[in-house]
PDB file of N, CA and C in Angstrom:
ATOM      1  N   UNK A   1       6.640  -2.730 -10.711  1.00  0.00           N
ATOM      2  CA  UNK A   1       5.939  -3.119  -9.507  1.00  0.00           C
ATOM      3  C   UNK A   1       4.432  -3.223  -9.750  1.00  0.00           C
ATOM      4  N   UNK A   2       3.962  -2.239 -10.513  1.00  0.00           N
ATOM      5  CA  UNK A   2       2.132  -2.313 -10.663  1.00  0.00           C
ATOM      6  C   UNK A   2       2.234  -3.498 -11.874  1.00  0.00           C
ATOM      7  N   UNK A   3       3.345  -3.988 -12.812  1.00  0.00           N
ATOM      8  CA  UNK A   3       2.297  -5.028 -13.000  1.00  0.00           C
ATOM      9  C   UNK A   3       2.113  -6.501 -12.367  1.00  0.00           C
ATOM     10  N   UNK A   4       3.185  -6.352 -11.503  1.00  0.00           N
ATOM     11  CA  UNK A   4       3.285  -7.391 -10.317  1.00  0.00           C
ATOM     12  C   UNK A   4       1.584  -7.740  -9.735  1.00  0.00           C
ATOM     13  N   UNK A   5       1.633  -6.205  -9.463  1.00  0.00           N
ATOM     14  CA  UNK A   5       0.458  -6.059  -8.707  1.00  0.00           C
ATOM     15  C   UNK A   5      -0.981  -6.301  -9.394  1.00  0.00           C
ATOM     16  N   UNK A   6      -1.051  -6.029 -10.930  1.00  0.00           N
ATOM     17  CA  UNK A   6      -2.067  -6.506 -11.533  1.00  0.00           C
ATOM     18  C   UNK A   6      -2.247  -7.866 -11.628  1.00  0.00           C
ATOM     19  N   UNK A   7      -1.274  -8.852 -12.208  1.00  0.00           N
ATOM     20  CA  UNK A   7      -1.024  -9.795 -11.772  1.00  0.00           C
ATOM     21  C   UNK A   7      -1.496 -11.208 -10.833  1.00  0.00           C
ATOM     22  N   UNK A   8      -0.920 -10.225  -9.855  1.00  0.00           N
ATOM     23  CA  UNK A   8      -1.346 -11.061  -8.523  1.00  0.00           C
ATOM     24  C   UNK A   8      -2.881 -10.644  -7.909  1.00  0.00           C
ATOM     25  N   UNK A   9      -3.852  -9.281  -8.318  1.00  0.00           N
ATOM     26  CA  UNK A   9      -5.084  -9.329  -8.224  1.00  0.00           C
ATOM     27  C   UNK A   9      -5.519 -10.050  -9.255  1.00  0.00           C
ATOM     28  N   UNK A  10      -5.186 -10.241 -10.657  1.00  0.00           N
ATOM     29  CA  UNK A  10      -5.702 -11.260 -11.563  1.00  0.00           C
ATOM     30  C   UNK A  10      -5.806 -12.919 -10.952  1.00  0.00           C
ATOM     31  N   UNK A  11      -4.654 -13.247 -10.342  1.00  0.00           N
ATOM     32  CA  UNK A  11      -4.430 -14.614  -9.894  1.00  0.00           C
ATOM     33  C   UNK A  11      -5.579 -14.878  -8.898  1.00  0.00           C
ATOM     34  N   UNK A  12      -5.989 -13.665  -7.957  1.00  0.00           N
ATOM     35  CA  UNK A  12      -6.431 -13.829  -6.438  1.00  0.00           C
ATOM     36  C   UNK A  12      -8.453 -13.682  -7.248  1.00  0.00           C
ATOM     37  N   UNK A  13      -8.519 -12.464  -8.434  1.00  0.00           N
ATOM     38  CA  UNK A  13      -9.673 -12.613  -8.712  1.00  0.00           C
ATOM     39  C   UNK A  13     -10.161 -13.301  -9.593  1.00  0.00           C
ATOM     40  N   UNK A  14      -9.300 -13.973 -10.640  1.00  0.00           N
ATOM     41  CA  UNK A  14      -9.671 -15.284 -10.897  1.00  0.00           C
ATOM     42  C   UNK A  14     -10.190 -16.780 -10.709  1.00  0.00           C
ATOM     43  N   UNK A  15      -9.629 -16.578  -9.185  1.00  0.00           N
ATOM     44  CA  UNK A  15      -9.964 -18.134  -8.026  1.00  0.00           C
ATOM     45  C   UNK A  15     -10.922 -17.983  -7.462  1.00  0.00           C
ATOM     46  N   UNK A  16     -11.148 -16.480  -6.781  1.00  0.00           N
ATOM     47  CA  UNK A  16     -12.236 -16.067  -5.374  1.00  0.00           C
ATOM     48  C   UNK A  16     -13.351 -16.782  -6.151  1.00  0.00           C
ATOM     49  N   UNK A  17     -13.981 -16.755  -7.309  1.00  0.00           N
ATOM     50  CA  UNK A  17     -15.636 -17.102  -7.395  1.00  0.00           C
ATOM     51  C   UNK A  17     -15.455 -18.794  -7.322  1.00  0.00           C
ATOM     52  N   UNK A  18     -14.084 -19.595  -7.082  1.00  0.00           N
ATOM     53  CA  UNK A  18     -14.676 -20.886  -7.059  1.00  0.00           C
ATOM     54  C   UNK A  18     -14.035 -21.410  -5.659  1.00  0.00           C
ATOM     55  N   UNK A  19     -13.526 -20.472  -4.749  1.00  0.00           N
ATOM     56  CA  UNK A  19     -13.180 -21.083  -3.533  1.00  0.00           C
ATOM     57  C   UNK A  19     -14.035 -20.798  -2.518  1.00  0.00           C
ATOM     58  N   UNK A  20     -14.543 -20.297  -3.080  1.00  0.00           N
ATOM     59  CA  UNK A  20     -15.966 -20.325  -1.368  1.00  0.00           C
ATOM     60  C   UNK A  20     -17.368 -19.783  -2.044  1.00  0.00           C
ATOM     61  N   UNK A  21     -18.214 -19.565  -1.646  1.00  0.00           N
ATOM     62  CA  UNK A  21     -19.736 -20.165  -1.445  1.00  0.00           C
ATOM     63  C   UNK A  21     -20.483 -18.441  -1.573  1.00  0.00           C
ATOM     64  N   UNK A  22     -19.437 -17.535  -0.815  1.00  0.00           N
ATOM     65  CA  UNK A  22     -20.006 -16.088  -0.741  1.00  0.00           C
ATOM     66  C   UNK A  22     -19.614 -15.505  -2.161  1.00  0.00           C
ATOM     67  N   UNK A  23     -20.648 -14.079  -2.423  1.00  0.00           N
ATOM     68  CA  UNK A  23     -20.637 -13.603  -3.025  1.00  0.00           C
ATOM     69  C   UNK A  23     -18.953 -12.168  -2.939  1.00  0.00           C
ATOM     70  N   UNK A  24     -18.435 -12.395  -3.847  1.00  0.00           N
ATOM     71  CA  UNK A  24     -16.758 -11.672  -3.574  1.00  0.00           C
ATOM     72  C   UNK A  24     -16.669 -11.794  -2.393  1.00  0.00           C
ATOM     73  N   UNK A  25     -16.591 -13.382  -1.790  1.00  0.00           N
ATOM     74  CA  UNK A  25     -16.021 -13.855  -0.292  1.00  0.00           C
ATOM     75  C   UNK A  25     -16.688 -12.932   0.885  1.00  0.00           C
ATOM     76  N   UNK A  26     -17.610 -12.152   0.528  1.00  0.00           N
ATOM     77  CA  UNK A  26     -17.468 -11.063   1.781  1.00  0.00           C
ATOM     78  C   UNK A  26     -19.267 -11.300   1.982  1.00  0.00           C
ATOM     79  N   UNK A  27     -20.141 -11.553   0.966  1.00  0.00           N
ATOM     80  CA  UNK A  27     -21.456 -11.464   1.332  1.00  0.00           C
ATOM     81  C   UNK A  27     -21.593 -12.977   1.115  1.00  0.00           C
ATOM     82  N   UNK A  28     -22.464 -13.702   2.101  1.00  0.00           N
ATOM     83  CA  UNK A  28     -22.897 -14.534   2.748  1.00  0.00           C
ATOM     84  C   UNK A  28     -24.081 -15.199   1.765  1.00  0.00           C
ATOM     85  N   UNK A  29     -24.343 -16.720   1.590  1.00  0.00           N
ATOM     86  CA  UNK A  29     -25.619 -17.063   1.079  1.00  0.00           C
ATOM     87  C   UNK A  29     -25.977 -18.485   1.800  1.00  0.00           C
ATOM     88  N   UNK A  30     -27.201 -18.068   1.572  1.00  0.00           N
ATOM     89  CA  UNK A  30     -27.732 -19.392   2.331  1.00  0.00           C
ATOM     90  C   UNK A  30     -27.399 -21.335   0.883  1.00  0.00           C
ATOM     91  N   UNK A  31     -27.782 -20.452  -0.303  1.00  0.00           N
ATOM     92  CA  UNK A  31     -27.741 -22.089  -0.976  1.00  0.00           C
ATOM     93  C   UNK A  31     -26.226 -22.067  -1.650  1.00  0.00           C
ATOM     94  N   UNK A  32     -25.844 -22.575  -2.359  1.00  0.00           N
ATOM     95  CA  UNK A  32     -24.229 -22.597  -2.649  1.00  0.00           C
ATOM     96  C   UNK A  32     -24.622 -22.086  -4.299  1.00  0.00           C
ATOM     97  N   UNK A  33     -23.266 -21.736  -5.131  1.00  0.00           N
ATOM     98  CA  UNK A  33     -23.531 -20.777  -6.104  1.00  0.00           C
ATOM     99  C   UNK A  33     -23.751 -22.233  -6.751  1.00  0.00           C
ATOM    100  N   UNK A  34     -24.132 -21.444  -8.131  1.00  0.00           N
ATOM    101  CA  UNK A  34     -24.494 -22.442  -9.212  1.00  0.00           C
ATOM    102  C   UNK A  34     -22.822 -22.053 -10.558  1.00  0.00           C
ATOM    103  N   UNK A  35     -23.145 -22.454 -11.076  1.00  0.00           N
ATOM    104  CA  UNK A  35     -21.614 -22.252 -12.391  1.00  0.00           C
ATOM    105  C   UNK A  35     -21.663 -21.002 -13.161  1.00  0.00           C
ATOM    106  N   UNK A  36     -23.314 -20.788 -13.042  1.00  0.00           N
ATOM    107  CA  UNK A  36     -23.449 -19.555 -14.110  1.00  0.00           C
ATOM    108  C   UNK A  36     -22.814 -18.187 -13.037  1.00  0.00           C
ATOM    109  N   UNK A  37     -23.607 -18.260 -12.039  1.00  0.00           N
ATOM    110  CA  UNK A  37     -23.450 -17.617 -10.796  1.00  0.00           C
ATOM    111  C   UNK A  37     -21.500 -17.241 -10.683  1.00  0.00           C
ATOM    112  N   UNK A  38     -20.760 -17.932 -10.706  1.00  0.00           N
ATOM    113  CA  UNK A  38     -19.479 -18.228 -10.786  1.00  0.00           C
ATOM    114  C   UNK A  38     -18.687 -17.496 -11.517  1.00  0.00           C
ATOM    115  N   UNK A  39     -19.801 -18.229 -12.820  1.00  0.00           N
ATOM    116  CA  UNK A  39     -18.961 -17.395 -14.403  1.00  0.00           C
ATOM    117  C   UNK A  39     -19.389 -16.124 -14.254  1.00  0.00           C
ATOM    118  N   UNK A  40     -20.577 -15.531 -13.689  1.00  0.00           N
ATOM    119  CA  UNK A  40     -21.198 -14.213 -14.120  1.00  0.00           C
ATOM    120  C   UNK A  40     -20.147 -13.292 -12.768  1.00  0.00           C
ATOM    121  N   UNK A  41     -19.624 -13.787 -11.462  1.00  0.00           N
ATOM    122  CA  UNK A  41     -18.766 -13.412 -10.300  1.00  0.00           C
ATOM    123  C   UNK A  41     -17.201 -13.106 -11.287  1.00  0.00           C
ATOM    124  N   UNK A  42     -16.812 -14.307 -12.348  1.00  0.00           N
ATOM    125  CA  UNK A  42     -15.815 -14.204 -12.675  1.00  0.00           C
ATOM    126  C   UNK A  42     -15.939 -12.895 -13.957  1.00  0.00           C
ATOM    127  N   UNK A  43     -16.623 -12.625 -14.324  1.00  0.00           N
ATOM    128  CA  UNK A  43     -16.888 -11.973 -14.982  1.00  0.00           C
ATOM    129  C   UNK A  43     -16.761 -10.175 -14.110  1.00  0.00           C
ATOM    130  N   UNK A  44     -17.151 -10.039 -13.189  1.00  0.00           N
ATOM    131  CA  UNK A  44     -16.873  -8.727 -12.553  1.00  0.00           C
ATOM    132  C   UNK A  44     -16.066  -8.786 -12.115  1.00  0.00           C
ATOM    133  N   UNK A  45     -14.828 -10.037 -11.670  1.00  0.00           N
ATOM    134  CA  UNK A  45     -13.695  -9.758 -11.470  1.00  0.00           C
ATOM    135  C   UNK A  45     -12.758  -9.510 -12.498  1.00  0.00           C
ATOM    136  N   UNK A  46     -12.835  -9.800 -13.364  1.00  0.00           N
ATOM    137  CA  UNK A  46     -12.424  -9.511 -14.914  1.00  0.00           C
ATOM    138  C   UNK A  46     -12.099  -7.944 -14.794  1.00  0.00           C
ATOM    139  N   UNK A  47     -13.445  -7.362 -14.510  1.00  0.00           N
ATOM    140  CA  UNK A  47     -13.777  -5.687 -14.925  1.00  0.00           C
ATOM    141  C   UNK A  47     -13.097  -5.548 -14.082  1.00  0.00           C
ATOM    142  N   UNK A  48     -13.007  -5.658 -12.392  1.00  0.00           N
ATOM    143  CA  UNK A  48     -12.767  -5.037 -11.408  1.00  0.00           C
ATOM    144  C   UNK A  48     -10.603  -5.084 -11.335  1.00  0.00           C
ATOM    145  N   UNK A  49     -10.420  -5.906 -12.201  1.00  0.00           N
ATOM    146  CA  UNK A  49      -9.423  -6.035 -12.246  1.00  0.00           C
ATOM    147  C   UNK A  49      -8.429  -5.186 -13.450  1.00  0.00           C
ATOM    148  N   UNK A  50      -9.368  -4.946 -14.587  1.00  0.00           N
ATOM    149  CA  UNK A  50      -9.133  -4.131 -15.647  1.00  0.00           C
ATOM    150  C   UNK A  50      -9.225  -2.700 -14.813  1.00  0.00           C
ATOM    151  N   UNK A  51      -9.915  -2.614 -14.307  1.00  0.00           N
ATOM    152  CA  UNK A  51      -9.871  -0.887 -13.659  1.00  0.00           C
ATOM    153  C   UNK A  51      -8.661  -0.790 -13.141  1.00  0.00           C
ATOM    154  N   UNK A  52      -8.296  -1.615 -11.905  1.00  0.00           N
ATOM    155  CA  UNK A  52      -7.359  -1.908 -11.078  1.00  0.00           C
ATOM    156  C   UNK A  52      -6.266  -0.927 -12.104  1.00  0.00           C
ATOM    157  N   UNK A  53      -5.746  -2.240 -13.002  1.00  0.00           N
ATOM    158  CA  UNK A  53      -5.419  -1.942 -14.424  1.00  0.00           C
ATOM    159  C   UNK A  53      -4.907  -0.041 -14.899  1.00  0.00           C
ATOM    160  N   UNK A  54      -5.958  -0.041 -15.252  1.00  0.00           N
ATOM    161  CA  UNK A  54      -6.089   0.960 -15.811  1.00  0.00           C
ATOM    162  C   UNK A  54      -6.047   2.432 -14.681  1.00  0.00           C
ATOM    163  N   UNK A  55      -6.598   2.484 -13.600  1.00  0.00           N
ATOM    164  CA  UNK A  55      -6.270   3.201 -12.911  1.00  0.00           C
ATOM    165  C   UNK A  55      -4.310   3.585 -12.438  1.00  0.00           C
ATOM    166  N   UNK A  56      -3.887   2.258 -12.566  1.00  0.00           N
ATOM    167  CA  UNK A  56      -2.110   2.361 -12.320  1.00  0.00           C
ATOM    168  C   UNK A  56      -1.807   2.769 -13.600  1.00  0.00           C
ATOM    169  N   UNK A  57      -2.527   2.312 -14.916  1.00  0.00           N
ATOM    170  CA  UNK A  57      -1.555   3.160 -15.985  1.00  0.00           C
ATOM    171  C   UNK A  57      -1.880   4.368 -16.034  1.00  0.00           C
ATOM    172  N   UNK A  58      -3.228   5.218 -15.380  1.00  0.00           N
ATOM    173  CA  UNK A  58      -3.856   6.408 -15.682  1.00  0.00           C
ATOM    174  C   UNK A  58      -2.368   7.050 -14.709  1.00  0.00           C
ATOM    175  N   UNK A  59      -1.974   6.199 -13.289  1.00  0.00           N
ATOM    176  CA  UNK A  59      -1.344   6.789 -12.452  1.00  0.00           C
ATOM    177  C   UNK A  59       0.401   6.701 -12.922  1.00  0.00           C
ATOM    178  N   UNK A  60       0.349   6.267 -13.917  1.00  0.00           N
ATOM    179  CA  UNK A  60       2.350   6.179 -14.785  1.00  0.00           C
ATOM    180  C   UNK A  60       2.096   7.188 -15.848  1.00  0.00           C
ATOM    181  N   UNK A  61       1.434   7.539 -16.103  1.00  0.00           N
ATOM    182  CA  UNK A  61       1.348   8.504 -17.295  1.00  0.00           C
ATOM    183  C   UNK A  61      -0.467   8.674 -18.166  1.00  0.00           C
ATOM    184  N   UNK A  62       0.039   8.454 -19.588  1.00  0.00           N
ATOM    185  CA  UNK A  62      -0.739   8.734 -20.590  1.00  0.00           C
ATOM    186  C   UNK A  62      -1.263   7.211 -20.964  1.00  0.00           C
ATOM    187  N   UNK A  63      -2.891   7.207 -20.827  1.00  0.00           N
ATOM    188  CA  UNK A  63      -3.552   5.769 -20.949  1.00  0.00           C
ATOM    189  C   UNK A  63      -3.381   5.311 -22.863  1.00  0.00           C
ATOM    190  N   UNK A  64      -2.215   4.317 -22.975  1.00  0.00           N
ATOM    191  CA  UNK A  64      -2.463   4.079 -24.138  1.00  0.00           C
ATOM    192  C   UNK A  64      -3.813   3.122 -24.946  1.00  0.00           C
ATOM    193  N   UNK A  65      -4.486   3.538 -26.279  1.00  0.00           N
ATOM    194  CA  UNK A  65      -5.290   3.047 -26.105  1.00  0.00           C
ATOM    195  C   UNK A  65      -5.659   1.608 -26.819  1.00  0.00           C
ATOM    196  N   UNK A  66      -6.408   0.538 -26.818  1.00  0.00           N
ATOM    197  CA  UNK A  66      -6.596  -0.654 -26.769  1.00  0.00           C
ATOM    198  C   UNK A  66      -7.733  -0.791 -27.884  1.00  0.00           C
ATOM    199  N   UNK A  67      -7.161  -1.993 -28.532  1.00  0.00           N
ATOM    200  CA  UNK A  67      -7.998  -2.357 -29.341  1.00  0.00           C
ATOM    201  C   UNK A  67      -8.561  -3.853 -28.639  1.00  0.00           C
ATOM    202  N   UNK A  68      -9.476  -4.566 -30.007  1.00  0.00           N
ATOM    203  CA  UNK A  68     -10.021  -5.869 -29.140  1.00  0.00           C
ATOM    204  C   UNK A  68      -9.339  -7.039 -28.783  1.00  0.00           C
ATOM    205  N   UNK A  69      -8.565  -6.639 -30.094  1.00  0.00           N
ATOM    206  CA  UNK A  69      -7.355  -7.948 -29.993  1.00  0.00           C
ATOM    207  C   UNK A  69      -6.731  -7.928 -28.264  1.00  0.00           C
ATOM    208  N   UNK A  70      -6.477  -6.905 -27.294  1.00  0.00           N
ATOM    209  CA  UNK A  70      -6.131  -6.627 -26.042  1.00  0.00           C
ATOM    210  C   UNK A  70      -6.729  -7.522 -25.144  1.00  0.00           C
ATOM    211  N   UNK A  71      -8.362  -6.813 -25.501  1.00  0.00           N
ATOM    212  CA  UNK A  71      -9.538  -7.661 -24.344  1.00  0.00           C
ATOM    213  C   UNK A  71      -9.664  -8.790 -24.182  1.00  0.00           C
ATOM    214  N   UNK A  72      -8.924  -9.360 -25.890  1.00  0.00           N
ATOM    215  CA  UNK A  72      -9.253 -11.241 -25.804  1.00  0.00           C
ATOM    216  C   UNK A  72      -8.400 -11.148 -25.329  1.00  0.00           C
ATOM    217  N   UNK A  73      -6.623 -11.190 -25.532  1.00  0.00           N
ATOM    218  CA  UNK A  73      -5.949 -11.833 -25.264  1.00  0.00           C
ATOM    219  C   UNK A  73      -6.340 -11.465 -23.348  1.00  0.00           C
ATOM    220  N   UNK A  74      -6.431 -10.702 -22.403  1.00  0.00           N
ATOM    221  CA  UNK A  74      -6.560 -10.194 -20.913  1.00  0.00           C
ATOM    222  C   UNK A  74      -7.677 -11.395 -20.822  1.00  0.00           C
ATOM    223  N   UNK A  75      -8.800 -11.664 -21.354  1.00  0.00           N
ATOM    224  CA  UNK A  75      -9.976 -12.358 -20.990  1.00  0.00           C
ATOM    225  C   UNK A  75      -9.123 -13.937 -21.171  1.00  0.00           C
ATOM    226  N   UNK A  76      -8.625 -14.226 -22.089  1.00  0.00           N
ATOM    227  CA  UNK A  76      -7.858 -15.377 -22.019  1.00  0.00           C
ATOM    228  C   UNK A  76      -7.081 -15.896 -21.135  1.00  0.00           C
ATOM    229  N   UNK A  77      -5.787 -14.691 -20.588  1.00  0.00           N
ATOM    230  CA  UNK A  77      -5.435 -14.872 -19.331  1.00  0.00           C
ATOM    231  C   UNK A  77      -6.306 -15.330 -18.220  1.00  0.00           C
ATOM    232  N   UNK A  78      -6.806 -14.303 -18.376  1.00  0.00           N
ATOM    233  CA  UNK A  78      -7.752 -14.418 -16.627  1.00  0.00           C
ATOM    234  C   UNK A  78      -8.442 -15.357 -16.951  1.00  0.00           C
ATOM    235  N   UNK A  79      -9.299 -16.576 -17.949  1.00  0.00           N
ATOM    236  CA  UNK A  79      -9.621 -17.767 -17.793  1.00  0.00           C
ATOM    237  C   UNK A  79      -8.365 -18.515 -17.403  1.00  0.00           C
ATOM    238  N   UNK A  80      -7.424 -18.805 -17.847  1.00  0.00           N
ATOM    239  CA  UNK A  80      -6.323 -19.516 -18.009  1.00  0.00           C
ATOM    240  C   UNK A  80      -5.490 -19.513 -15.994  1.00  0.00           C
ATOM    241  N   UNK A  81      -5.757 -18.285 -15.626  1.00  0.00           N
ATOM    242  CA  UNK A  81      -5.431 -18.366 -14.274  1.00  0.00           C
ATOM    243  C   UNK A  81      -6.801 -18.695 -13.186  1.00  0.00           C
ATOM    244  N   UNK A  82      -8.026 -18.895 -13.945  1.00  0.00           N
ATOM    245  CA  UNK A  82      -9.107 -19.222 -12.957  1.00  0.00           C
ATOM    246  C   UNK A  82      -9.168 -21.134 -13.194  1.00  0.00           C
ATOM    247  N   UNK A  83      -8.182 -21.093 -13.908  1.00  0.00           N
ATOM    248  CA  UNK A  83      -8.435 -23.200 -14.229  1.00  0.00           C
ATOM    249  C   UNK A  83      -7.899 -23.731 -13.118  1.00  0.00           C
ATOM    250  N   UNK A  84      -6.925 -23.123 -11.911  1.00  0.00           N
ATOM    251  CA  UNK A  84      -6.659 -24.006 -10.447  1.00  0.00           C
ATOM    252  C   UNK A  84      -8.214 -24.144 -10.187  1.00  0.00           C
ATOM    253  N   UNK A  85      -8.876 -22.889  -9.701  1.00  0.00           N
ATOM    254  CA  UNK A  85      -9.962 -23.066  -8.998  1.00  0.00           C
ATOM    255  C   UNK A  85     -10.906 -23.687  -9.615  1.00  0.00           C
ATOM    256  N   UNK A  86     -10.860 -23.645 -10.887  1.00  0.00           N
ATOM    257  CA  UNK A  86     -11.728 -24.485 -11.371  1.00  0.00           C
ATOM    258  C   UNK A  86     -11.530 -26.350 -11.210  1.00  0.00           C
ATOM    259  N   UNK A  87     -10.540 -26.260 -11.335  1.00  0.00           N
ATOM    260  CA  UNK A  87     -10.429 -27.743 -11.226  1.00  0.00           C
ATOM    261  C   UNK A  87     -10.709 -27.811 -10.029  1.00  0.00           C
ATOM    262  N   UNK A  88     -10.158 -27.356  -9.030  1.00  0.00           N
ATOM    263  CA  UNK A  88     -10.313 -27.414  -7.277  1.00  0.00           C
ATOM    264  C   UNK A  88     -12.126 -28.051  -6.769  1.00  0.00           C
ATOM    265  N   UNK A  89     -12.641 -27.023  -7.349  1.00  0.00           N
ATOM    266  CA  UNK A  89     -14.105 -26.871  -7.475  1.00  0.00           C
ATOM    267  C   UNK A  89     -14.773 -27.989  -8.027  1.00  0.00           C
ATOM    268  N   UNK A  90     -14.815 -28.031  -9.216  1.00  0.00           N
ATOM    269  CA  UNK A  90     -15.274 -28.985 -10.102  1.00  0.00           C
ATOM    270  C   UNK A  90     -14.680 -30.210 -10.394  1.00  0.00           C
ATOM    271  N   UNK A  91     -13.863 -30.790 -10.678  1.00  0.00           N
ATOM    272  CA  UNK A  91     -12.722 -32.071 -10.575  1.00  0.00           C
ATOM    273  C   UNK A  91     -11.974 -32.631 -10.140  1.00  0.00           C
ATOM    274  N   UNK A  92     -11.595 -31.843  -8.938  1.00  0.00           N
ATOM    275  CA  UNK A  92     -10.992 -32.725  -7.939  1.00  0.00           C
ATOM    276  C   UNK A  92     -12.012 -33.221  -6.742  1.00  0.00           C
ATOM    277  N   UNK A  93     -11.999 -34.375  -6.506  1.00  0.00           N
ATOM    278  CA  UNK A  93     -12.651 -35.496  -5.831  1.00  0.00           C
ATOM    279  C   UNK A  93     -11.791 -35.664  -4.507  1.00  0.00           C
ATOM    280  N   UNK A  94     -12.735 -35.339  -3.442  1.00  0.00           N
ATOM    281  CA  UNK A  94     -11.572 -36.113  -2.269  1.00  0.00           C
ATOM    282  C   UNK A  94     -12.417 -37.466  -1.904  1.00  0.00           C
ATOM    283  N   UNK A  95     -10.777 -38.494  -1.356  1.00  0.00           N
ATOM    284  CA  UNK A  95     -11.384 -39.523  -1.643  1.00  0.00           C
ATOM    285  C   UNK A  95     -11.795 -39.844   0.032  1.00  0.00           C
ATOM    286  N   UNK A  96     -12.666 -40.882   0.319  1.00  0.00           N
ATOM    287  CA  UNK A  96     -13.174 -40.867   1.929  1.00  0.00           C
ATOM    288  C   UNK A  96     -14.204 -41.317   2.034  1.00  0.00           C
TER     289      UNK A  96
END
């Protein structure tokens, strides 16, 4: 069930920095983000999602521990599930 749940916060914090305009949807800005702005949002959802993470394995037992080869392949994912919103954002055109 928790890795369902990692998962599906990976899917949800992968998208949030390119579907709306606020900072983690909840704080408000007056000019719209820029890409770096985006990448640097997708980037603390990364972390915030590794805790997530890691707090459910702290809560199944004994935290096994991780080498780098781990971080790429997790950082790979979580690009690989932020490419809807990215395209959404950046390449898809509505036509009108």
């Amino acid at each position: 069930m928790s890795v369902w749940l990692v998962l599906l916060a990976a899917l949800v914090g992968a998208n949030l920095p390119f579907l709306n305009d606020r900072w983690f949807a909840v704080i408000p800005r007056k000019l719209p983000k820029t890409l770096g702005m985006r990448v640097g949002e997708l980037v603390v959802c990364y972390l915030l999602v590794g805790a997530l993470g890691l707090a459910l394995e702290q809560s199944a037992g004994q935290i096994y521990p991780q080498g780098w080869e781990f971080y790429a392949t997790t950082a790979a994912l979580f690009l690989t599930l932020a490419f809807p919103g990215f395209v959404y954002r950046y390449l898809y055109h509505r036509r009108g």
